[in-house]
Protein backbone atom coordinates (compact mmCIF):
# COMPACT_ATOMS: atom_id res chain seq x y z
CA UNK A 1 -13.21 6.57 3.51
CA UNK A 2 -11.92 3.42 1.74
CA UNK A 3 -9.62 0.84 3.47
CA UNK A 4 -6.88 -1.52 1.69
CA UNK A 5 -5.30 -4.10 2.99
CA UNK A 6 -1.54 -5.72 1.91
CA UNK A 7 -0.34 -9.14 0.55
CA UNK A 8 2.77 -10.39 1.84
CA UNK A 9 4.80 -10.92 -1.14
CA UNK A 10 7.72 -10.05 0.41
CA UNK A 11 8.86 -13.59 1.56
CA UNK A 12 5.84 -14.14 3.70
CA UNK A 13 3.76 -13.59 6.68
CA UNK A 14 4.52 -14.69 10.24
CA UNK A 15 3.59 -13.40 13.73
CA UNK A 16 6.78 -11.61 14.29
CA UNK A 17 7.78 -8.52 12.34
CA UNK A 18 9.16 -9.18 8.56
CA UNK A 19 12.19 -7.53 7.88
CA UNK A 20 13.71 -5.96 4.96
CA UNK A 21 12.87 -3.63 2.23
CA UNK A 22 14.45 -0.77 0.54
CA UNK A 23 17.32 -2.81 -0.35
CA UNK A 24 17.87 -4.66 2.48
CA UNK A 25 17.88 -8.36 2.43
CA UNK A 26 14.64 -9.53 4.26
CA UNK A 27 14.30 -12.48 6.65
CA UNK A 28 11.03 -14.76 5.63
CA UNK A 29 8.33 -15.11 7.71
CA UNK A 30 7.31 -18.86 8.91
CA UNK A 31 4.00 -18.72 6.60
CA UNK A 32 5.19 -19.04 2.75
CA UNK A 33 4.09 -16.45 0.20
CA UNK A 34 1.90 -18.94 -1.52
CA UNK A 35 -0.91 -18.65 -3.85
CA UNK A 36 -3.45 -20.91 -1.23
CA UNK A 37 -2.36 -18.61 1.40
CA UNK A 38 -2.12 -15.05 -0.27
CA UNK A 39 -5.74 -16.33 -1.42
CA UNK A 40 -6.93 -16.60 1.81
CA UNK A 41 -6.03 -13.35 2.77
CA UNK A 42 -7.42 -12.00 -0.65
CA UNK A 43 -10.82 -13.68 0.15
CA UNK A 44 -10.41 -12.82 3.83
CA UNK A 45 -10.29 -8.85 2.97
CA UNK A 46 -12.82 -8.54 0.32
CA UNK A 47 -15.65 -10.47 2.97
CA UNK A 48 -14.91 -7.70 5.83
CA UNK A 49 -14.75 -5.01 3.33
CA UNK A 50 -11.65 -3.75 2.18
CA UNK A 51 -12.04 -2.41 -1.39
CA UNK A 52 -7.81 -3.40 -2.69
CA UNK A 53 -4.85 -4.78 -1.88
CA UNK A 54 -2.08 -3.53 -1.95
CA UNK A 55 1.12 -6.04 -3.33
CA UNK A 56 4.79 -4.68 -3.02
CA UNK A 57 7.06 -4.26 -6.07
CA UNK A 58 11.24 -5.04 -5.87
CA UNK A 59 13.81 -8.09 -5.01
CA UNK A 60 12.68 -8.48 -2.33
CA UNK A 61 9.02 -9.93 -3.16
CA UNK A 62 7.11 -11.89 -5.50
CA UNK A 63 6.42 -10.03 -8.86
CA UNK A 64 2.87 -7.73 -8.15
CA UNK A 65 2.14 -8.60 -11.53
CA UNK A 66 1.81 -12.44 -11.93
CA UNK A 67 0.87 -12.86 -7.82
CA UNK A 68 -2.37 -10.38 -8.03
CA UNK A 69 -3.11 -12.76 -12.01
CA UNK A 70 -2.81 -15.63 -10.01
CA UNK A 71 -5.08 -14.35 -6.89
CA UNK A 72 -7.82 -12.50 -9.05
CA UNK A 73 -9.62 -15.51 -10.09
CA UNK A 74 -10.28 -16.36 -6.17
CA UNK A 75 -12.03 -13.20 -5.08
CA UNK A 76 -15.18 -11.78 -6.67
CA UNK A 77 -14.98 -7.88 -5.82
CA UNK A 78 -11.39 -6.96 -4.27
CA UNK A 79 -9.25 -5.00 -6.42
CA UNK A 80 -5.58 -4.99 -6.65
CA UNK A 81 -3.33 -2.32 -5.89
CA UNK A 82 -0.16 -3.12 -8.03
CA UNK A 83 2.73 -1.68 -7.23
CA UNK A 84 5.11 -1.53 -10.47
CA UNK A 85 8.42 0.22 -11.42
CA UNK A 86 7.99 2.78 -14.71
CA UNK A 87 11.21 2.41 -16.90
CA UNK A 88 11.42 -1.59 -16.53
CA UNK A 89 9.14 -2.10 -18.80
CA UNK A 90 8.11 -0.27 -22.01
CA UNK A 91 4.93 2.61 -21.69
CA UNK A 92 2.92 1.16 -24.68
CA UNK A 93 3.25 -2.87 -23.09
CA UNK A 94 2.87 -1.44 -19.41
CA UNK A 95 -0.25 0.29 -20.84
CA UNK A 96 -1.26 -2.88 -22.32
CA UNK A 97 -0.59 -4.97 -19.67
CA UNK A 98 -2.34 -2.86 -17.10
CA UNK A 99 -5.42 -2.71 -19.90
CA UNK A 100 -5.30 -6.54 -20.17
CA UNK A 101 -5.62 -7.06 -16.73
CA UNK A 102 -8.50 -4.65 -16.15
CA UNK A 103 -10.65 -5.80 -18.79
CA UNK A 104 -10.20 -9.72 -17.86
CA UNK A 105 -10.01 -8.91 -14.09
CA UNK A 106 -14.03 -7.17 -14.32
CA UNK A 107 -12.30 -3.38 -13.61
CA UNK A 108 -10.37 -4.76 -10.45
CA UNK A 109 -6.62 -2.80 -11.02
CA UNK A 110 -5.25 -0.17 -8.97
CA UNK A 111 -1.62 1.00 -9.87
CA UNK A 112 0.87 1.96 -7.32
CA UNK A 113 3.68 3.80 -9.14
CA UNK A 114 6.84 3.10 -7.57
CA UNK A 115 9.67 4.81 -9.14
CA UNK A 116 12.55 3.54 -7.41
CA UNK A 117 14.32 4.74 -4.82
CA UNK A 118 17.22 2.85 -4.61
CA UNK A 119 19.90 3.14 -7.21
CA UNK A 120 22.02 -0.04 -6.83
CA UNK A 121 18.73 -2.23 -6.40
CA UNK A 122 17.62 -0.32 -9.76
CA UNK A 123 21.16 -1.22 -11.13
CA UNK A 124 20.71 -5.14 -10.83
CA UNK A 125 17.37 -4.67 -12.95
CA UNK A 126 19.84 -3.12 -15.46
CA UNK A 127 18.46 0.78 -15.06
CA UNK A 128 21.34 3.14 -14.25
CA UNK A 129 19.44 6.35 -13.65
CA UNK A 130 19.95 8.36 -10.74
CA UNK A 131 17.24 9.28 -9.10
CA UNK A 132 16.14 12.22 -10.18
CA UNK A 133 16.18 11.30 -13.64
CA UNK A 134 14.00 8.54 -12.80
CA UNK A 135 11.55 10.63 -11.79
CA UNK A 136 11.64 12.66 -14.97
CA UNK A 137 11.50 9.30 -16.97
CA UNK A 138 8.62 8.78 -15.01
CA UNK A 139 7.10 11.52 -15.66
CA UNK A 140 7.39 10.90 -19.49
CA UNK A 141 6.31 6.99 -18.77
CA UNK A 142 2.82 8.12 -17.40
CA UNK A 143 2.31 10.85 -20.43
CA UNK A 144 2.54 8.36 -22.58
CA UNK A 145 0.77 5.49 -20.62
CA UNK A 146 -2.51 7.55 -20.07
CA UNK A 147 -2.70 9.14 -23.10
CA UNK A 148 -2.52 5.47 -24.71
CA UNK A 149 -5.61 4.39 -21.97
CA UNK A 150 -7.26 7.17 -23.97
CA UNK A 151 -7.45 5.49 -27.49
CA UNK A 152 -4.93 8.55 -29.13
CA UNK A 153 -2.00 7.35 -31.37
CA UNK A 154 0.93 8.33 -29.32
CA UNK A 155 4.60 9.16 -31.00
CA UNK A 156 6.29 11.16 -28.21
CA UNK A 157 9.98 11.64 -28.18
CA UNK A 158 11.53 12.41 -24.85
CA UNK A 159 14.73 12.81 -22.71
CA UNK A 160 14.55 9.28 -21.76
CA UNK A 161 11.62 7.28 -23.94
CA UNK A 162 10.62 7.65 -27.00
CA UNK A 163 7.58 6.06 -29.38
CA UNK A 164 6.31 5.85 -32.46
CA UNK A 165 2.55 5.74 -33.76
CA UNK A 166 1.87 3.84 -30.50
CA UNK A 167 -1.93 2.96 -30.06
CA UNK A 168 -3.97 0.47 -28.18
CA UNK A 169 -6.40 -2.41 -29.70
CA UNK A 170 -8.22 -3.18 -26.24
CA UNK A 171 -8.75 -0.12 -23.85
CA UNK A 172 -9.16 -0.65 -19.88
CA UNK A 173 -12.69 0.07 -18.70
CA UNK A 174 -12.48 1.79 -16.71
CA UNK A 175 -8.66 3.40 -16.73
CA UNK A 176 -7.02 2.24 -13.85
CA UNK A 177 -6.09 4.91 -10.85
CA UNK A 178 -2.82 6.03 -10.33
CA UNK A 179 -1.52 6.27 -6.81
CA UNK A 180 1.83 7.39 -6.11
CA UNK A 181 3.93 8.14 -3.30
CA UNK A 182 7.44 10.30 -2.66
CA UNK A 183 8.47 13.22 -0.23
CA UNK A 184 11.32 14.43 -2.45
CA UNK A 185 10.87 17.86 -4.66
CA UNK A 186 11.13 15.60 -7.80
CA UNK A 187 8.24 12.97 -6.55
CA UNK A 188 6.21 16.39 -6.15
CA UNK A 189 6.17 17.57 -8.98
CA UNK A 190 5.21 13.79 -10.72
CA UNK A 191 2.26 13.09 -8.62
CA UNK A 192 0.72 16.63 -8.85
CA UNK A 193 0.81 16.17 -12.41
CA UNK A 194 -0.28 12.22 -12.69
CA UNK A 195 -1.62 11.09 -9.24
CA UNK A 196 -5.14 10.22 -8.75
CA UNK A 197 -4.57 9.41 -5.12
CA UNK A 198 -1.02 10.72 -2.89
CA UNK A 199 0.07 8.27 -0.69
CA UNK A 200 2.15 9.26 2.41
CA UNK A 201 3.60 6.93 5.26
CA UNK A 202 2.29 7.16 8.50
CA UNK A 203 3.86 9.92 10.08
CA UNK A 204 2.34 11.90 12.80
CA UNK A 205 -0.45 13.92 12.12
CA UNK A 206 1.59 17.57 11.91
CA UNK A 207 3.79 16.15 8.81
CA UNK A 208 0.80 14.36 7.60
CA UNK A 209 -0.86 17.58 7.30
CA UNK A 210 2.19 19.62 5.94
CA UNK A 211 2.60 17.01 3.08
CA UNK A 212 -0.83 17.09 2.01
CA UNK A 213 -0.44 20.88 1.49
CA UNK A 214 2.70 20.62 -0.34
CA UNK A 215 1.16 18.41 -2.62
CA UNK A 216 -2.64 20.12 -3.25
CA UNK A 217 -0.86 23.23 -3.75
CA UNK A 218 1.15 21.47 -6.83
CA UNK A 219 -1.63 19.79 -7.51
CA UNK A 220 -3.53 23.76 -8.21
CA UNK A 221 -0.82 24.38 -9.93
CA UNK A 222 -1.04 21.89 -12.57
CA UNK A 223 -5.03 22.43 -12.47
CA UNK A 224 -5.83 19.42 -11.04
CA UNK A 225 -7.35 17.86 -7.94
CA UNK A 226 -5.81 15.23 -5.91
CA UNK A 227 -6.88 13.10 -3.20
CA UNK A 228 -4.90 11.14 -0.10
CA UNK A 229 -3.90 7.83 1.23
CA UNK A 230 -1.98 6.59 3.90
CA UNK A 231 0.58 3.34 4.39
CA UNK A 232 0.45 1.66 7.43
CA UNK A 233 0.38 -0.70 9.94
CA UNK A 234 -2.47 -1.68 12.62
CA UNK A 235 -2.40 -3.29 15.90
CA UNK A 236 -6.24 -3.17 17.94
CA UNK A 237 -7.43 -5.31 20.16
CA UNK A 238 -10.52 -5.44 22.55
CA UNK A 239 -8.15 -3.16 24.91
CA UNK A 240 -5.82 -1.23 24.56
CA UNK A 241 -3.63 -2.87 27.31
CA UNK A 242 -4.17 -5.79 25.19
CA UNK A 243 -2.91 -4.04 22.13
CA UNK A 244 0.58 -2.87 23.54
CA UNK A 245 1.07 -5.98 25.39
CA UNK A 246 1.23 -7.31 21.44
CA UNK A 247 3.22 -4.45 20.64
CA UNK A 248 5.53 -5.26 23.01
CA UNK A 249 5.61 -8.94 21.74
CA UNK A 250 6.63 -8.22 18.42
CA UNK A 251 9.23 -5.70 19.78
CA UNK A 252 10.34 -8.68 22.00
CA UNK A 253 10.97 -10.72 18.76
CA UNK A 254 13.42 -7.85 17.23
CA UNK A 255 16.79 -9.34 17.96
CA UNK A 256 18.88 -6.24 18.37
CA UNK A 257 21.71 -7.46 15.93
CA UNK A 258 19.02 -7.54 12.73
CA UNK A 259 18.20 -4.08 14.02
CA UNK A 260 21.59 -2.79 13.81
CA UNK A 261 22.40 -4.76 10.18
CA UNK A 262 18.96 -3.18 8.96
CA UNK A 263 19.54 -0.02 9.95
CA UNK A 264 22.53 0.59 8.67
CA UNK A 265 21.29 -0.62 4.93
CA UNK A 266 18.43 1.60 5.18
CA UNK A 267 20.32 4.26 5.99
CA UNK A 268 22.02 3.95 2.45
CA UNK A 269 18.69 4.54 1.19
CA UNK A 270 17.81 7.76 -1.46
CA UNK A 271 14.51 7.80 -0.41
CA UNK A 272 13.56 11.06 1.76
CA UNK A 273 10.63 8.85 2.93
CA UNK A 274 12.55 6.36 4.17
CA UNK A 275 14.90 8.61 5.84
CA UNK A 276 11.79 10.03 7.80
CA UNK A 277 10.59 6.35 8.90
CA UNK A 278 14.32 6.54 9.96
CA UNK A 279 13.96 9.51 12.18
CA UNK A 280 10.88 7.97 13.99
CA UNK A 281 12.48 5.31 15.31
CA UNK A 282 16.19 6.82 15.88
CA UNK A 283 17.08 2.77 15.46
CA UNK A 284 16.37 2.36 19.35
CA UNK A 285 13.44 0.08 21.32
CA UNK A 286 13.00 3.03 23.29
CA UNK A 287 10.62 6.08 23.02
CA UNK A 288 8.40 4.10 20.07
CA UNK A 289 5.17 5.65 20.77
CA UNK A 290 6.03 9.12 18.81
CA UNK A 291 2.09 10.28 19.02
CA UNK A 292 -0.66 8.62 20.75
CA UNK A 293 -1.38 5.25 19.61
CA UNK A 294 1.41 5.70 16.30
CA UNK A 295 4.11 3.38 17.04
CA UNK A 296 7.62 3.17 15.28
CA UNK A 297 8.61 -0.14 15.80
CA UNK A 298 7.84 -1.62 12.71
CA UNK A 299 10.91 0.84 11.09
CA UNK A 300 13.29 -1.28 13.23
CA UNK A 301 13.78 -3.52 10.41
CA UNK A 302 11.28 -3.31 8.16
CA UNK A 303 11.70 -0.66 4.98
CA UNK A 304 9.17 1.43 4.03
CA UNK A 305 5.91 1.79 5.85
CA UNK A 306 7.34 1.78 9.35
CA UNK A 307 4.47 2.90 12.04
CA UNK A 308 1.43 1.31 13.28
CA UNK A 309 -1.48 2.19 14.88
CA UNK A 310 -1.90 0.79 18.48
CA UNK A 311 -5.00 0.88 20.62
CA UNK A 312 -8.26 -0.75 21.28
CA UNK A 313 -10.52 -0.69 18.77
CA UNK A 314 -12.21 2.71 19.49
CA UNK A 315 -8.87 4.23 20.12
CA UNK A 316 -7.70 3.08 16.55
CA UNK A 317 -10.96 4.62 15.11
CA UNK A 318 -10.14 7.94 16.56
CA UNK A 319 -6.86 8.21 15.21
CA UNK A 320 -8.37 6.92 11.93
CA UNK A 321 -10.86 9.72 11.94
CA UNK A 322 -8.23 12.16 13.10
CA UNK A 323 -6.43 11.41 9.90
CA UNK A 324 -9.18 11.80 7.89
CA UNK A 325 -9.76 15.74 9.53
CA UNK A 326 -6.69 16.33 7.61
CA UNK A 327 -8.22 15.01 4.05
CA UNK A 328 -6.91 11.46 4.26
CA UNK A 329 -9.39 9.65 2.24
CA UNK A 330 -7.63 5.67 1.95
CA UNK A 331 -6.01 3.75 4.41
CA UNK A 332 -3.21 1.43 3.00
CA UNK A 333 -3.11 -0.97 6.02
CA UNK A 334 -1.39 -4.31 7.37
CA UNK A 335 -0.41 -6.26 10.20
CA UNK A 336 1.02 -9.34 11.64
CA UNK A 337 0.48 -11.89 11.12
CA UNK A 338 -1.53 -10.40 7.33
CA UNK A 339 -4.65 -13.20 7.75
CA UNK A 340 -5.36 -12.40 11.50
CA UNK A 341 -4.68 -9.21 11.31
CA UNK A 342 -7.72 -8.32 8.78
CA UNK A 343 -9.95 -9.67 11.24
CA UNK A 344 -8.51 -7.70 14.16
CA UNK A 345 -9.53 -4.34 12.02
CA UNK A 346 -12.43 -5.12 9.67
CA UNK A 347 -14.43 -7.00 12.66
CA UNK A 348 -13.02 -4.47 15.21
CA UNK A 349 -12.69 -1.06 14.06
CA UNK A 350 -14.61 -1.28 10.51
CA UNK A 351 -18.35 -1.49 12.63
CA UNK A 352 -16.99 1.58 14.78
CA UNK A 353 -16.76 3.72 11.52
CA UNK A 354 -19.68 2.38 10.08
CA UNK A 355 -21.49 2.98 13.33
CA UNK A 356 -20.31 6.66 13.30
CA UNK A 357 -21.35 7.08 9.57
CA UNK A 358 -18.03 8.08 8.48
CA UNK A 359 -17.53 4.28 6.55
CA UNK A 360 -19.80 2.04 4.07
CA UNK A 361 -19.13 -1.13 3.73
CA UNK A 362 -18.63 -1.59 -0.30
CA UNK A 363 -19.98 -5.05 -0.17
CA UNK A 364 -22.38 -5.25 3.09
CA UNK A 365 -23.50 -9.47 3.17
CA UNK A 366 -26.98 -9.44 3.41
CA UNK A 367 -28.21 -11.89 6.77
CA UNK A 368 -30.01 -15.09 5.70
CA UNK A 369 -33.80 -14.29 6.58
CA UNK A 370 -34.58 -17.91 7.91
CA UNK A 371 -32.78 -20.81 9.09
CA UNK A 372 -34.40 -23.75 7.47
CA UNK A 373 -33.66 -26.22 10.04
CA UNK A 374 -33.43 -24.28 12.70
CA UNK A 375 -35.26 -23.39 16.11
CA UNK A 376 -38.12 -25.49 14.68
CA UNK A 377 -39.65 -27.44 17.67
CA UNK A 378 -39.44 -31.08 17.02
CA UNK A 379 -43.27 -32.86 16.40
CA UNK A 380 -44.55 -34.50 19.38
C-alpha cells in the first residue's frame, strides 16, 4: 500500500468543512493557503510517511504547478501529485515542464490528469470543447507527451493537436506516473490506454469493486496493466465515539443554506463522478453513514471527493484493508483541518498497518541510540 496526503490549495484549511469545487464558488477556510503553512503540512506528511501529495487543479485553487515549485525545496523525500488540465497548455511544453520539474525536484512528480469536467469553468480558460472531445484531445495530449518523455522526435497530427519534429533536450528521470480518474465511457477508454494508476472516489466497496473491473478489463484490452487508488477523506480518533462526535461537529458547521446553493451548482456538473458523490448524500444531513464507517457528509458542499472514513483507529484500518481486498493499492487522503489531520492517520492508523505487515513506512526515522545528556546520574 502507499498513502498520499492533500494540500489545501483550494482557498485554505480550517476546522470546518471547505466548500466548493466543480464549479462552485468555495468559501475559504480561516487558515490561508500559504507557502509557510502548505510547508508545514508538506514537511508534516513526508515525517509520518506519506509518499505524495496530492494538490488540486481549477479556479478554485492555487495553480498545482507553481504551489508544489514553491513547496519542493522544503521537504527532502515527498513527492507531488500534480493535478493539471491537458489542452491548456501545449503537449511538447507540458512534457517539458513536467521533465523540468522532475529532474530539479530529485524524481519527486506525480501527475494527476484532470481533463475537465466542467464545460463553462473550461470556457473561462478559453477551451470550448465539450466533454467528450476533451477526452479525445486528451487522449492525443498524453500520446504525444509520453512518447516525447521517451527521447523520439514526435510530429503527430490529430483531431485536436497537432506537432511538428517535436523532441526533448532534458528527459525526466525517471518519467513521471500518470494517474487519472473518470467514471464516464470516454474517461475509460483514456486511462486504460495511459493510466499508470486509476483513481476512483470513495464509494462503497460494491461500486469500488465494479469500477475496478470495468477498468482492468479495458486495461486487457489495450494490453496493459493498471493499478488503483482511491480519493478520500479520514476522520479516526482513539474511539470511535470520539470520531463521530467530530463527524457530527463538522456536520454541525454545514449551514443548511450553503448546502442548498452548493448543491444545486453541483448538480450542473458533467461529471458522472460527481453525480455519484451526489447520490451518496441525496443533499440531506440525514442517513450519512452509507456503509460502515464511509460517511457522505463531506459531498454536502464540497465537490469532488465527498466521503470519509470514520472510526477509531483500528476501525479505519479495517476498512482500509477492506479496500485493498478489492486491489486498491493508494490511498489519496485528507481531512480537516489538513495539518492535524495527518497526525490523526499517520500516528494512528499508519502503526496499525505496519503492525499487520500490510504497510512500510518509505522513510522509517531511525531512534537516536543514546541521549548524551541524559539519565546520567549527577557526580557526587
Amino acid at each position: 500500500m502507499k498513502f498520499h496526503w492533500f494540500l489545501p490549495t483550494n482557498g485554505g484549511d480550517g476546522r470546518q468543512v471547505v466548500s466548493g469545487g466543480h464549479g462552485v464558488t468555495h468559501a475559504g477556510g480561516g487558515r490561508p493557503a500559504s507557502v509557510p503553512y502548505l510547508g508545514q503540512i508538506a514537511r508534516s506528511a513526508e515525517q509520518l510517511g506519506f509518499e505524495a501529495a496530492l494538490t488540486p487543479t481549477g479556479a478554485w485553487c492555487e495553480d498545482a504547478w507553481l504551489s508544489t515549485a514553491m513547496l519542493a525545496p522544503l521537504s527532502e523525500r515527498l513527492k507531488f501529485l500534480v493535478a493539471f488540465r491537458p489542452g491548456l497548455t501545449a503537449p511538447t511544453l507540458a512534457a517539458q515542464m513536467a521533465a523540468t520539474f522532475q529532474n530539479l525536484s530529485g524524481g519527486r512528480l506525480l501527475l494527476n490528469v484532470v481533463t475537465g469536467g466542467e464545460s463553462h469553468e473550461q470556457r473561462a480558460y478559453g477551451d470550448f470543447l465539450d466533454k467528450d472531445e476533451r477526452y479525445r484531445r486528451c487522449d492525443e495530449f498524453l500520446e504525444i507527451v509520453t512518447r516525447l518523455w521517451t527521447g523520439e522526435q514526435v510530429s503527430f497530427e490529430g483531431e485536436f493537436l497537432r506537432v511538428e519534429e517535436a523532441q526533448l533536450q532534458q528527459l525526466p528521470d525517471p518519467v513521471p506516473e500518470i494517474y487519472f480518474g473518470g467514471s464516464s465511457p470516454a474517461a475509460g477508454d483514456v486511462a486504460a490506454k495511459h493510466a499508470d494508476v486509476y483513481l476512483t472516489w470513495g464509494e462503497p466497496p460494491a461500486a469500488v469493486a465494479k469500477k475496478i473491473a470495468w477498468i482492468r478489463e479495458l486495461a486487457e484490452q489495450q494490453g496493459r496493466e493498471i493499478r488503483f487508488g482511491i480519493r478520500m477523506h479520514t476522520i479516526n480518533r482513539d474511539t470511535s465515539e470520539e470520531a463521530w462526535r467530530e463527524a457530527d461537529r463538522l456536520l454541525e458547521g454545514i449551514d443548511d443554506a450553503e448546502i442548498r446553493r452548493v448543491q444545486e451548482g453541483l448538480k450542473k456538473s458533467e461529471s458522472v463522478g460527481q453525480q455519484n458523490m451526489l447520490a451518496l448524500n441525496n443533499g440531506s444531513k440525514d442517513g450519512l453513514e452509507i456503509y460502515p464507517n464511509l460517511w457522505a457528509g463531506v459531498g454536502l458542499v464540497r465537490g469532488g471527493a465527498g466521503t470519509a472514513l470514520v472510526g477509531s483507529h483500528e476501525e479505519v484500518a479495517d476498512r482500509v484493508e477492506e479496500y485493498a481486498a478489492l486491489g486498491i493499492e493508494e490511498f489519496v487522503l485528507s481531512a480537516y483541518p489538513h495539518l492535524e489531520g495527518a497526525y490523526h492517520f499517520g500516528e494512528g492508523v499508519l502503526p496499525i498497518l505496519e503492525k499487520r505487515g500490510v504497510w512500510t513506512n518509505p522513510a522509517p526515522v531511525t531512534a537516536t541510540s543514546s541521549v548524551p545528556f541524559g539519565g546520567q546520574r549527577a557526580a557526587s
